[in-house]
Protein backbone atom coordinates (compact mmCIF):
# COMPACT_ATOMS: atom_id res chain seq x y z
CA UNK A 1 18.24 -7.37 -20.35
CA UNK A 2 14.89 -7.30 -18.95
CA UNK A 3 13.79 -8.25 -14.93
CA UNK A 4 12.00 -11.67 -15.49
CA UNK A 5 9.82 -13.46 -12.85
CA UNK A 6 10.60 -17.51 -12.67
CA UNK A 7 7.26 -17.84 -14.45
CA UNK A 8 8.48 -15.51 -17.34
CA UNK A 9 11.64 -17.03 -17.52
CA UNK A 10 10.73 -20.55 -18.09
CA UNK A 11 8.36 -19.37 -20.51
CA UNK A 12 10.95 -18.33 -22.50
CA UNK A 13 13.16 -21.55 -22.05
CA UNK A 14 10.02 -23.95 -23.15
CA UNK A 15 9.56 -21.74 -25.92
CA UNK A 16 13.33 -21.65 -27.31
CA UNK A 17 13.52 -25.62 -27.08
CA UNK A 18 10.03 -25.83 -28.64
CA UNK A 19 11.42 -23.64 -31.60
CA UNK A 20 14.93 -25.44 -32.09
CA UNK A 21 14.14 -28.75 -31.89
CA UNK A 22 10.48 -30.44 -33.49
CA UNK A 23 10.70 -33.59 -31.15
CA UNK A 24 10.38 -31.44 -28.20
CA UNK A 25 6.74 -31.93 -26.72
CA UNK A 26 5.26 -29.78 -23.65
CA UNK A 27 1.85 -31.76 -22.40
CA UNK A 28 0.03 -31.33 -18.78
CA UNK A 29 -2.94 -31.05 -17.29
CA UNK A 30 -4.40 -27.78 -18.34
CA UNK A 31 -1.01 -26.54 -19.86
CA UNK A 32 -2.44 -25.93 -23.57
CA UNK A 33 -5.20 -23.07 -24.46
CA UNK A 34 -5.15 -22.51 -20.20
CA UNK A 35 -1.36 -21.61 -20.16
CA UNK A 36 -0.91 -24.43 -17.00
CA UNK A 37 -2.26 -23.35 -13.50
CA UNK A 38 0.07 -21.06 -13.00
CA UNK A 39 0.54 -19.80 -16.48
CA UNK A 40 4.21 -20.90 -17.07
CA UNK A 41 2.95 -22.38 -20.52
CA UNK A 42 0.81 -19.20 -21.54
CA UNK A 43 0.65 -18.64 -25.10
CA UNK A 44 3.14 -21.53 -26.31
CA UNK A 45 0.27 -23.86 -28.05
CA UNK A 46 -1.05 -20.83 -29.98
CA UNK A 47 2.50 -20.62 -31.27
CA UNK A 48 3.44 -23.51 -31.52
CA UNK A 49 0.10 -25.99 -32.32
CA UNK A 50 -1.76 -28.26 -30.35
CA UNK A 51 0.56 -31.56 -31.67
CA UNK A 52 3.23 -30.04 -29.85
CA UNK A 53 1.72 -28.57 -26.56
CA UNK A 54 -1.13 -30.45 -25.20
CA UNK A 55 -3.85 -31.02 -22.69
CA UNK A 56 -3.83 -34.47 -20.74
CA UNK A 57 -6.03 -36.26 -18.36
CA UNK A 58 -5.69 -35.30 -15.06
CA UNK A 59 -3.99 -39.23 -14.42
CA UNK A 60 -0.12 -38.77 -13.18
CA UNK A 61 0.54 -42.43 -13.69
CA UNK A 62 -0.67 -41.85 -17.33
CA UNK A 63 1.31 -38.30 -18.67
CA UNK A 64 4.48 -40.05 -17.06
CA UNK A 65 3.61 -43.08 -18.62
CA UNK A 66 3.36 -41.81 -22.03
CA UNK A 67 6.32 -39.97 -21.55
CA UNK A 68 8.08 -43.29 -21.83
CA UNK A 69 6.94 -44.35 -24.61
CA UNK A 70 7.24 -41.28 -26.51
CA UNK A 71 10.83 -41.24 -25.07
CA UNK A 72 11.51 -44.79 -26.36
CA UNK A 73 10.59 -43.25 -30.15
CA UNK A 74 12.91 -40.21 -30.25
CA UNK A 75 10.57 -37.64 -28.78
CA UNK A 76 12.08 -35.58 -25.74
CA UNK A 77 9.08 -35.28 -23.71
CA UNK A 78 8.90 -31.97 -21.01
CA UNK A 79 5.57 -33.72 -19.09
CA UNK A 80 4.50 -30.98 -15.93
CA UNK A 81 3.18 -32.47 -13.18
CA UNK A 82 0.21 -29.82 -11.57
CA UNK A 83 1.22 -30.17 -8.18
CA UNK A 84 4.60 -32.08 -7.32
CA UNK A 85 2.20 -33.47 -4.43
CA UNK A 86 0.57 -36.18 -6.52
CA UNK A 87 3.43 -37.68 -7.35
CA UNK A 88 2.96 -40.51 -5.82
CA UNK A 89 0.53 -41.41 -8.13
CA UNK A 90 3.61 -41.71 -10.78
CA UNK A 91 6.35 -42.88 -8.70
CA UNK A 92 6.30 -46.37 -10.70
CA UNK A 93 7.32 -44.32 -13.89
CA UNK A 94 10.06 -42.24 -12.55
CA UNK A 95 11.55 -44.75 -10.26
CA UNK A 96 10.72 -48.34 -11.53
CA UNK A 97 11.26 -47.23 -15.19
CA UNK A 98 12.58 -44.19 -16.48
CA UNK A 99 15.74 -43.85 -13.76
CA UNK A 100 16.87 -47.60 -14.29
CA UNK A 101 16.17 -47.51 -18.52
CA UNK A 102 20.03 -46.56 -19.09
CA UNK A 103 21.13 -49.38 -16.54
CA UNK A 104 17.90 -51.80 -17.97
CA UNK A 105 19.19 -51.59 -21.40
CA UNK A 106 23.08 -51.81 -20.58
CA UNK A 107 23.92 -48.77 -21.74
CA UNK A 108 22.29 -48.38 -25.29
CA UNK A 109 19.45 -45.91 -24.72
CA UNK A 110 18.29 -43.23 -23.34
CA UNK A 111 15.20 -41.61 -21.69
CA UNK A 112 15.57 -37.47 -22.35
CA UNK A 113 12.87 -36.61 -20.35
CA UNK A 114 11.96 -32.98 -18.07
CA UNK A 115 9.01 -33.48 -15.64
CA UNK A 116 8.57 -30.03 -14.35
CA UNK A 117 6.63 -29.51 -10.56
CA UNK A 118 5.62 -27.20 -8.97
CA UNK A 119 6.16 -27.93 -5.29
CA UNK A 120 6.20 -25.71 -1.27
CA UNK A 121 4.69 -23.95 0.64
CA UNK A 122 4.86 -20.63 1.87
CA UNK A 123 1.34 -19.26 -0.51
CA UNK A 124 -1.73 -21.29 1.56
CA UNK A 125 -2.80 -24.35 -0.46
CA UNK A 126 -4.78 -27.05 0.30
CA UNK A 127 -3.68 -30.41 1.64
CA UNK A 128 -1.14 -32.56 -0.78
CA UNK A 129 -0.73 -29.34 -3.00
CA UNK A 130 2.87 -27.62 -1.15
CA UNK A 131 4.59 -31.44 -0.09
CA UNK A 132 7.86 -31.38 -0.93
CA UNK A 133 8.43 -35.11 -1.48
CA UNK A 134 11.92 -34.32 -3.61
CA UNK A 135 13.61 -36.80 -0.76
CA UNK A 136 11.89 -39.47 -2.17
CA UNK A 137 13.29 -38.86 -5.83
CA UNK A 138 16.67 -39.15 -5.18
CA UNK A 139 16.92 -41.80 -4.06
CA UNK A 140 16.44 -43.27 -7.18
CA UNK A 141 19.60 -43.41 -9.09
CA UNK A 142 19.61 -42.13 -12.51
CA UNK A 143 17.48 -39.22 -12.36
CA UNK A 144 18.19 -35.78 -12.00
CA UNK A 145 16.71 -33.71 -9.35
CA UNK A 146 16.62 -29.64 -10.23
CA UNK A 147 15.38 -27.31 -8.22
CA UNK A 148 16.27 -23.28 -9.27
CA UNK A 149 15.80 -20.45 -6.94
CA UNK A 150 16.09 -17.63 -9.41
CA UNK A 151 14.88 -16.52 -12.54
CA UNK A 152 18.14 -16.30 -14.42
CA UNK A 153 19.26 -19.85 -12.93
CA UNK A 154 15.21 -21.38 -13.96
CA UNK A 155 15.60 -20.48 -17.49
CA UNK A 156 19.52 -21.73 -17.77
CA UNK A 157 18.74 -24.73 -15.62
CA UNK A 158 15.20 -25.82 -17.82
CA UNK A 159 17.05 -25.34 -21.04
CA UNK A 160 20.39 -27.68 -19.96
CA UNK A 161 17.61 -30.05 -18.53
CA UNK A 162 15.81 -30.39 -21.87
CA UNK A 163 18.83 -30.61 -23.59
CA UNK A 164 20.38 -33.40 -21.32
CA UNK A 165 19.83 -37.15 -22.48
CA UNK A 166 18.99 -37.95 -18.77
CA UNK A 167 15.71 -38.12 -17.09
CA UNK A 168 15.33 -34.98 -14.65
CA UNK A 169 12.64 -34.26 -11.94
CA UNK A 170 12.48 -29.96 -12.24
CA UNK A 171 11.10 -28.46 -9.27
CA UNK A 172 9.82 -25.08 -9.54
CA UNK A 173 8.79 -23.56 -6.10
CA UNK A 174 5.64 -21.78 -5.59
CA UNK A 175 6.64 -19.07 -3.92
CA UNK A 176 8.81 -17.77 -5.73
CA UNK A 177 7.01 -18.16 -9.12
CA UNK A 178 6.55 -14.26 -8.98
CA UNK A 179 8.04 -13.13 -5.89
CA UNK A 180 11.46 -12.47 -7.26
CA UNK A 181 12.54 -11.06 -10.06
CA UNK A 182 16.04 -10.84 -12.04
CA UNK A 183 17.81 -9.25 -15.15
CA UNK A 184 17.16 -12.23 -17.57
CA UNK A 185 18.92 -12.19 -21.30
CA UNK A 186 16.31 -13.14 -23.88
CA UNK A 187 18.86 -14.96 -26.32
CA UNK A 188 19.55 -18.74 -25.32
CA UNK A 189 21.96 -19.59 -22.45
CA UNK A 190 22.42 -23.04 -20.11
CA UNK A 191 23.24 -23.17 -16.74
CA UNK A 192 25.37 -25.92 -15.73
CA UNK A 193 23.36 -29.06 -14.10
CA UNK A 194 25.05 -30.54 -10.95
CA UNK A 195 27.02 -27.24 -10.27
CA UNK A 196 25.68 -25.51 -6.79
CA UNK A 197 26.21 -21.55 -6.99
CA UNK A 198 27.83 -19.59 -4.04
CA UNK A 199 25.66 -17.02 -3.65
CA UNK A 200 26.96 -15.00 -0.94
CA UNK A 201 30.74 -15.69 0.04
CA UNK A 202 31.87 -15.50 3.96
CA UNK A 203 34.90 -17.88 6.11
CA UNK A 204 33.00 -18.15 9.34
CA UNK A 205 29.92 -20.52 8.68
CA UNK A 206 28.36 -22.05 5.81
CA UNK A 207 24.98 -22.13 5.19
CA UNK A 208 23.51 -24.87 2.27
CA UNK A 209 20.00 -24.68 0.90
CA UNK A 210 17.69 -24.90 -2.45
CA UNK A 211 14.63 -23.37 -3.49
CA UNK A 212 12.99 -20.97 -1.42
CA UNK A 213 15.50 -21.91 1.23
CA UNK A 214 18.29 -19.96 -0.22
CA UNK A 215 16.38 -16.80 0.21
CA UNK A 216 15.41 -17.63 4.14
CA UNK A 217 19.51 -18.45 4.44
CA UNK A 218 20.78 -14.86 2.22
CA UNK A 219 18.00 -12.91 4.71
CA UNK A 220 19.33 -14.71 8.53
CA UNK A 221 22.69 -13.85 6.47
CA UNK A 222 22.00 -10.32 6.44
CA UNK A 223 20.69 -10.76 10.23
CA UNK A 224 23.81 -12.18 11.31
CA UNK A 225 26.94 -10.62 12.66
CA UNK A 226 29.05 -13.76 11.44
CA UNK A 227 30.59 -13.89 8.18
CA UNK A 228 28.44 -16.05 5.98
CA UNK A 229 29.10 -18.40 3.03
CA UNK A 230 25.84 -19.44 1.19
CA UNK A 231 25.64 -22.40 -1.09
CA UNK A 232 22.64 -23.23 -3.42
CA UNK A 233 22.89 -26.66 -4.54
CA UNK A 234 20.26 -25.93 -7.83
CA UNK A 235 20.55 -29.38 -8.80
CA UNK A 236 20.52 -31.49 -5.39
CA UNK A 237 20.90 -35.25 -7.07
CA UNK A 238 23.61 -35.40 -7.66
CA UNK A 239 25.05 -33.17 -4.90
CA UNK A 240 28.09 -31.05 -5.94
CA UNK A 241 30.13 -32.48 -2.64
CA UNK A 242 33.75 -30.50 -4.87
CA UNK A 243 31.91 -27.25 -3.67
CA UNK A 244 30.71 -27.63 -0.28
CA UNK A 245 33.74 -29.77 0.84
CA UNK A 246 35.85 -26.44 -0.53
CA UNK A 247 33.16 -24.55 1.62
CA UNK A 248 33.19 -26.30 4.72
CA UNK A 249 36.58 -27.02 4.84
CA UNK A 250 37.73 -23.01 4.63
CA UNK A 251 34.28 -22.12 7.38
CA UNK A 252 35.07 -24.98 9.77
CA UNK A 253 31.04 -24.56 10.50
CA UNK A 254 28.29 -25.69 8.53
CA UNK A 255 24.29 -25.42 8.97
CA UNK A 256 21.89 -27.01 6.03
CA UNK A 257 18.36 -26.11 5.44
CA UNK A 258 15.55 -27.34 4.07
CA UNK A 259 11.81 -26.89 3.40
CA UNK A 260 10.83 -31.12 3.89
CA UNK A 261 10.54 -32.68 6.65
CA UNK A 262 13.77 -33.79 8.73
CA UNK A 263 13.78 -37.52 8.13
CA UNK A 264 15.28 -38.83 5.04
CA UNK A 265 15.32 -35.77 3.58
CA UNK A 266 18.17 -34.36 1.15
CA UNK A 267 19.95 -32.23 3.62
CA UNK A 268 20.36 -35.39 6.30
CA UNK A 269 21.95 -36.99 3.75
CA UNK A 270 24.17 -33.96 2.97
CA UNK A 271 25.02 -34.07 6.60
CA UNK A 272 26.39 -37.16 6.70
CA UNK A 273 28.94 -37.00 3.37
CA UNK A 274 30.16 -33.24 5.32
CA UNK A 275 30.38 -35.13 8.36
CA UNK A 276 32.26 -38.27 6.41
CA UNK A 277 34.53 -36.10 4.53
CA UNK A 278 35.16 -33.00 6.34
CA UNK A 279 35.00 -34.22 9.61
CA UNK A 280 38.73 -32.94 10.88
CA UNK A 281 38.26 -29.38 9.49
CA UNK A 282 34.81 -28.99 12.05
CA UNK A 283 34.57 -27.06 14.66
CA UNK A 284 30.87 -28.03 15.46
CA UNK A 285 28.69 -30.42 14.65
CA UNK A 286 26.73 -30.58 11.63
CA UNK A 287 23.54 -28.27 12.59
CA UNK A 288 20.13 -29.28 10.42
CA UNK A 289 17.50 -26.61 10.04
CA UNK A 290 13.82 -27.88 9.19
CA UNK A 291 9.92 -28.45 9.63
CA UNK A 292 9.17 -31.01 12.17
CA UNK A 293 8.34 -34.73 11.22
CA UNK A 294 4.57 -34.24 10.81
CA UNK A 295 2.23 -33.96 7.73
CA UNK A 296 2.44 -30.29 6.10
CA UNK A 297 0.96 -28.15 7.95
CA UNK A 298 -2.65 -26.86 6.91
CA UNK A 299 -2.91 -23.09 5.46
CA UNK A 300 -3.47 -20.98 8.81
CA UNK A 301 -0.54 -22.83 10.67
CA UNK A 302 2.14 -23.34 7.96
CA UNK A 303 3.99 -19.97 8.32
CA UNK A 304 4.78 -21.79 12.03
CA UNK A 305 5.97 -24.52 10.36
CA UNK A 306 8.00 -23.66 7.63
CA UNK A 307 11.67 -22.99 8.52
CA UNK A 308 12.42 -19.13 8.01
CA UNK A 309 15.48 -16.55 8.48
CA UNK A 310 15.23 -16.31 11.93
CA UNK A 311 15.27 -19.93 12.89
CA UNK A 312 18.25 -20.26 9.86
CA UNK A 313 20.31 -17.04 11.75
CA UNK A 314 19.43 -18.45 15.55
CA UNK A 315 20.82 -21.92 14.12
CA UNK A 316 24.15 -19.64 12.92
CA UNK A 317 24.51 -18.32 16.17
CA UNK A 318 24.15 -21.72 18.26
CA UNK A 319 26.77 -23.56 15.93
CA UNK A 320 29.45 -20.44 15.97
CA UNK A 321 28.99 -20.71 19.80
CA UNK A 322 29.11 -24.15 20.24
């Protein structure tokens, strides 16, 4: 096997679903003869023609709009998004059409569609570009929300999202788009969708995060002088409660992180279904770990901003001695 970046490895997953299956279309801004922004779609319209991977307008409402349609006629449409920040400009498509189609039609069709976006901070862009808005997804029933934190889990996790007859939001954080890199097999594999991953096991406090999150958690992990269980949820709607009730239940302590802002984010949420259905096996309170409730912070100031491991291991320390 070969150490991968994230980029590299969902390279490889566009291009194996591009090869199996002829329906499969990859379209973006910039994503064709420009390889994407960020180069995650390098090379794939020389091999595989310009019907199948495409430039778009730069108009959100539009590339999710078409990926409707071109849902509705058999295609399976993996749409990218430049910057999950403009979303907003396509929230009509994912949550006022695509997420209620299955539900809208009573059950007789399906919209198998992959919006991958990047999304976080942590690498210095400009306003709108690092927003993690993910909170607003899922709360729209019927879509998937995926967000890897690895290599080996991106490729696995893009290939079982193309493959599923659901629409999924893909999130694919900046930072760790070459930061980290993995042993990677080049044949085909899935990763499970809705399945979180222990990544580090412990029986004294568990720690929940996604994304660039889980990294912060593993390093306040290392930090600590507590035993420490660490959960990425990789797809985080829906939530796999089976594994974090199993989790909290053994710890008796659990802290959640995440990169969005603390109100009506995913992890509140969390908090409440651990605090709902685990509530006689705590012995502390639910502890929350995130940015404050203000806009993203601009380039020089977001390092301040953005939770890290050593607000993650002080939050450890405060719940253990509550």
């Amino acid at each position: 096997m070969r150490q991968l970046t994230i980029v590299q490895a969902l390279n490889e997953a566009l291009a194996i679903k591009l090869q199996e299956d002829g329906d499969t279309l990859v379209f973006g801004e910039d994503i064709g003869k420009n390889g994407g922004v960020f180069r995650v779609t390098d090379g794939l319209q020389d091999k595989f023609g310009e019907n199948r991977v495409f430039d778009t307008p730069l108009a959100e409402s539009g590339i999710l709009g078409m990926s409707i349609g071109l849902a509705e006629n058999k295609f399976r449409p993996v749409p990218e998004l430049q910057f999950f920040g403009f979303v907003l400009e396509a929230m009509d498509s994912i949550a006022g059409q695509m997420s209620r189609y299955r539900y809208r039609t009573g059950g007789t069709k399906n919209l198998p569609i992959t919006i991958r976006a990047p999304f976080g901070g942590g690498v210095h862009t400009p306003e709108l570009h690092s927003d993690s808005f993910e909170g607003m997804v899922t709360q729209a029933p019927g879509i998937r929300v995926v967000v890897p934190s690895s290599p080996y889990d991106a490729k696995g996790l893009l290939i079982s999202s193309i493959e599923s007859d659901d629409p999924v939001l893909f999130l694919e954080h900046l930072k760790l788009y070459r930061s980290v890199k993995e042993e990677v097999p080049k044949e085909k594999y899935t990763v499970p969708l809705d399945k979180a991953n222990i990544v580090r096991a412990g029986d004294e406090v568990t720690v929940v995060a996604y994304g660039q999150m889980v990294h912060e958690a593993v390093l306040a992990a290392e930090k600590s002088d507590a035993s420490v269980e660490i959960i990425d949820l990789r797809t985080i709607s829906p939530i796999d409660m089976d594994t974090i009730e199993k989790s909290v239940k053994k710890t008796g302590n659990v802290v959640v992180v995440q990169e969005a802002q603390r109100s009506s984010g995913v992890m509140g949420n969390l908090s409440g279904e651990i605090a709902e259905h685990c509530f006689m096996y705590l012995e502390s309170p639910p502890k929350r770990v995130t940015p404050p409730d203000t806009t993203f912070a601009f380039g020089a100031a977001e390092n301040i901003w953005i939770p890290d491991s050593v607000k993650i291991e002080e939050t450890i320390r405060e719940t253990l001695e509550f």
